[in-house]
Protein backbone atom coordinates (compact mmCIF):
# COMPACT_ATOMS: atom_id res chain seq x y z
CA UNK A 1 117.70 147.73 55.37
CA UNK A 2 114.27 149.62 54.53
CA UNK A 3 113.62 147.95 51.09
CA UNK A 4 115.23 144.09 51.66
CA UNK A 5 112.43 141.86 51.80
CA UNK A 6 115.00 138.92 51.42
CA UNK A 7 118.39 138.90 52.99
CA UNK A 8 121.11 137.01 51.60
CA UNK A 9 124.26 135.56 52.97
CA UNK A 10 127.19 133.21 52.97
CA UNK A 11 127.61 130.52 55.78
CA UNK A 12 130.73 129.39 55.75
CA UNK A 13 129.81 125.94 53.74
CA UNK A 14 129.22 128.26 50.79
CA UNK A 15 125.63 128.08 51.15
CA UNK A 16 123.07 130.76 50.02
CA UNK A 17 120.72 131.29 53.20
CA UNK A 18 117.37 133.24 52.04
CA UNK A 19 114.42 135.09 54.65
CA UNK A 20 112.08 137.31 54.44
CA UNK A 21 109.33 138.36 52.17
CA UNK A 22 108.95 134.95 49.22
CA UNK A 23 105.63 136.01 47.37
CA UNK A 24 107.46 136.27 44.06
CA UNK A 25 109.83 133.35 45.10
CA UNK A 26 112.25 135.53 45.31
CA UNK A 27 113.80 133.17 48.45
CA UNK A 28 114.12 130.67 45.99
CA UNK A 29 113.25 127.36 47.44
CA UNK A 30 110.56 126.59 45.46
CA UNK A 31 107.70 128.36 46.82
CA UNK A 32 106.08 131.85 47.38
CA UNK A 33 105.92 131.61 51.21
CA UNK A 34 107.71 134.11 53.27
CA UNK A 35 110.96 132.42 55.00
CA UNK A 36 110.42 133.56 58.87
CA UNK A 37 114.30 132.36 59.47
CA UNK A 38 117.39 131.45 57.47
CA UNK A 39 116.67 128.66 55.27
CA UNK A 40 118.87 127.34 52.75
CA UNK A 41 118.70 127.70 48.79
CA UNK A 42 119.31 123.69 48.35
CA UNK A 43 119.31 123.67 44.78
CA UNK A 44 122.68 126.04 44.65
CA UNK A 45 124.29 123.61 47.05
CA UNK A 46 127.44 122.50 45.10
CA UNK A 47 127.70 125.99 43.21
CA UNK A 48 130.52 127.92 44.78
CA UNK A 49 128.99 131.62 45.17
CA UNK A 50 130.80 134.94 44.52
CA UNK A 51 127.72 137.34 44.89
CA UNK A 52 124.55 137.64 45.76
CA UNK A 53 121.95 140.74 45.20
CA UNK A 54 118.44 141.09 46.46
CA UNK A 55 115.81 143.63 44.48
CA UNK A 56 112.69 144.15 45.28
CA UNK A 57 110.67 141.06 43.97
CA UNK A 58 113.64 139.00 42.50
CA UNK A 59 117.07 137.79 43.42
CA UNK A 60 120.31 136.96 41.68
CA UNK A 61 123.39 135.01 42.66
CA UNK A 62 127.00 134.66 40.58
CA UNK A 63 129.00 131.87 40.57
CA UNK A 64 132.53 131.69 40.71
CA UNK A 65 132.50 130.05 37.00
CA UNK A 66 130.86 133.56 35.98
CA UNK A 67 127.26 132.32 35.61
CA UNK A 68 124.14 134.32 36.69
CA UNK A 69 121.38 132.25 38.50
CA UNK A 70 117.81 134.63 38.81
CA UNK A 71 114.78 133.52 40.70
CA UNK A 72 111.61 135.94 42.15
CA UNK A 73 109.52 138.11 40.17
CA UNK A 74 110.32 138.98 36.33
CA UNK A 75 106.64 141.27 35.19
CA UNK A 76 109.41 143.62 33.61
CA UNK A 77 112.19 140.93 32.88
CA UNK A 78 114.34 141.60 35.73
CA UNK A 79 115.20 137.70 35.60
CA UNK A 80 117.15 138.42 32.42
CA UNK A 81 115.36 134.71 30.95
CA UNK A 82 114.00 136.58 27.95
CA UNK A 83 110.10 135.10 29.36
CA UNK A 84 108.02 137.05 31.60
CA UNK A 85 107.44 134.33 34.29
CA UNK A 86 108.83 134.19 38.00
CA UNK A 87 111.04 131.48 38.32
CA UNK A 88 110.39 130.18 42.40
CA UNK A 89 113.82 128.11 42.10
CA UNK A 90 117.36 129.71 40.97
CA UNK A 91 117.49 129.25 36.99
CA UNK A 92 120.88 129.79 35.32
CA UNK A 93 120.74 131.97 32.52
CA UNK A 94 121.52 130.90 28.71
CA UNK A 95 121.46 134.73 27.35
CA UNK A 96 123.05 134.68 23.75
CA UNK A 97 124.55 137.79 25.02
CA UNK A 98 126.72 136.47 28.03
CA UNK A 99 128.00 133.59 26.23
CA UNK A 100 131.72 133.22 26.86
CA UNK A 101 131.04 136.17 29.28
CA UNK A 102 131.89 135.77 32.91
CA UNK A 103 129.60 138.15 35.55
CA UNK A 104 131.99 139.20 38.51
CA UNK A 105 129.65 141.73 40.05
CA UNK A 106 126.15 141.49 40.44
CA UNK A 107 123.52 144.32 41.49
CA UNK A 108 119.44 144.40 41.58
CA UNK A 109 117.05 147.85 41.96
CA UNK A 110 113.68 147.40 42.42
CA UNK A 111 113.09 146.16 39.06
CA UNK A 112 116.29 145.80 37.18
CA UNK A 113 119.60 144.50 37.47
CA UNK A 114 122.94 144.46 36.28
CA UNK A 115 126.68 142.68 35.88
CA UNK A 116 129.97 143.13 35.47
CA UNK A 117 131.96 141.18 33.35
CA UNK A 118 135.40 139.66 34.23
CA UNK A 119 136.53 141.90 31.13
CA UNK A 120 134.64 145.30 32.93
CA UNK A 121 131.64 144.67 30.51
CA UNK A 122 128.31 146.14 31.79
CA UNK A 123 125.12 144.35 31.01
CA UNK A 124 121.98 145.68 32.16
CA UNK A 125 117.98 144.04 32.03
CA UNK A 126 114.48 144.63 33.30
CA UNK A 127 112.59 147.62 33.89
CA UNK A 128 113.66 150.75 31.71
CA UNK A 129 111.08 153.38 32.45
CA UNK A 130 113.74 156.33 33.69
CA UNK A 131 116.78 154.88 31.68
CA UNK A 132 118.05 153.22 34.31
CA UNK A 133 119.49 150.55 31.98
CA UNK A 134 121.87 152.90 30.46
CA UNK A 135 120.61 151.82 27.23
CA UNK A 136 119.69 155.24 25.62
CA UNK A 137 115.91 154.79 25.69
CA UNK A 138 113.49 153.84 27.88
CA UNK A 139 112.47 150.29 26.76
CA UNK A 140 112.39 147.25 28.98
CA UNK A 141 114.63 144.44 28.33
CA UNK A 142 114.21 141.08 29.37
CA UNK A 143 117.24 139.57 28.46
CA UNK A 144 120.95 140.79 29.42
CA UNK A 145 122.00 143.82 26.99
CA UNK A 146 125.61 145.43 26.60
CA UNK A 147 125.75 148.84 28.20
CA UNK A 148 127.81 150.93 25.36
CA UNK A 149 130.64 152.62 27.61
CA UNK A 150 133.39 152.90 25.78
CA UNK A 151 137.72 153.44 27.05
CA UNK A 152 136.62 153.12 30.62
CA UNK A 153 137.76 150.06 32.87
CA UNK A 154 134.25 149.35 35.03
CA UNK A 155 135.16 147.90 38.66
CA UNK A 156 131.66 148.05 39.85
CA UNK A 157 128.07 148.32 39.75
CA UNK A 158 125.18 149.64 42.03
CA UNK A 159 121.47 149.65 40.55
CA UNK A 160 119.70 151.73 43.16
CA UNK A 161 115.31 151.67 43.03
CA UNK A 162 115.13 153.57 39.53
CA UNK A 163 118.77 154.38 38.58
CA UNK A 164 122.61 152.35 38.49
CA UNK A 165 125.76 153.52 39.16
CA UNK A 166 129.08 152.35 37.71
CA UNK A 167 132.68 153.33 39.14
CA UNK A 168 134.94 153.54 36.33
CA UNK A 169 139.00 153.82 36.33
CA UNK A 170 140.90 155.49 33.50
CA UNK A 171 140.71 154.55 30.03
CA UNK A 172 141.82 150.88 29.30
C-alpha cells in the first residue's frame, strides 16, 4: 500500500502485530520508533480483536466486546479521547457517546476515522476540513459523534485520505 506506514495483522494467537513508520506511536508499543519487523502490541494481548485500521499517523483496533482502542497521532482528534495528545500505547475509549454502543467496523483516513455500530450506527471523529465526517459542517471533532443517516441499514464503512464512504441496504 502507498500510504500504510504501519501494517496491521492477525497471527493466529489473536495478536495485533504492528511495523512500519512509529513517530506518532502509531505501532503502539510504547514508543515513537519505527518497527523494522512485526512486533507485537503486548498490551492488547488478552483482548480478542475483530478489526484493525491504520491512518496515516494513528491506529485503531475493535474488540469483539465492541470497544474501540486508539493509539498514534491525535493534532486533529483522530484518537476520538476528546484531548489532543498522542497516546504511544492502545487507550480504550470512554466516549459518552458510545456508551452501551458496540463498534463492529472500524475505518481510519489520514486524519479521521469512523465505526459502525452493531445496530448500523455511524460515528465519525477527527479532522473535518472537507466534511469528511458527514457531520454537516466542517468542524473537527475529537470525540466520537453520531452521523445523522436516517431509514438506512449501514453494513460498512471506508474513510479514504479526505472523504468516507458508507454502503447502505434498504430502509430498516
Amino acid at each position: 500500500m502507498l500510504f500504510a506506514y504501519s501494517l496491521l495483522e492477525f497471527a493466529d494467537s489473536g495478536a495485533v502485530l504492528t511495523f512500519g513508520w512509529g513517530l506518532y506511536g502509531q505501532c503502539g508499543n510504547g514508543s515513537t520508533d519505527d518497527e523494522l519487523s512485526p512486533k507485537c502490541v503486548s498490551s492488547l494481548l488478552g483482548v480478542s480483536l475483530l478489526g484493525v485500521a491504520a491512518g496515516l499517523w494513528h491506529t485503531l483496533c475493535i474488540s469483539v466486546d465492541g470497544g474501540v482502542y486508539a493509539f498514534g497521532g491525535n493534532q486533529f482528534g483522530q484518537l476520538g479521547t476528546g484531548l489532543d495528545q498522542a497516546e504511544t500505547l492502545p487507550k480504550l475509549l470512554d466516549a459518552p457517546s458510545l456508551e452501551s454502543m458496540n463498534a463492529k467496523i472500524v475505518s481510519c483516513g489520514a486524519r479521521h476515522s469512523a465505526i459502525v455500530t452493531e445496530d448500523s450506527r455511524v460515528f465519525c471523529w477527527g479532522w473535518n476540513k472537507y466534511g469528511q465526517l458527514g457531520l454537516g459542517d466542517s468542524i473537527d471533532r475529537n470525540i466520537p459523534s453520531e452521523v445523522p443517516i436516517e431509514n438506512l441499514r449501514i453494513m460498512n464503512v471506508s474513510c479514504g485520505w479526505w472523504h468516507t464512504l458508507a454502503l447502505a441496504k434498504s430502509p430498516i
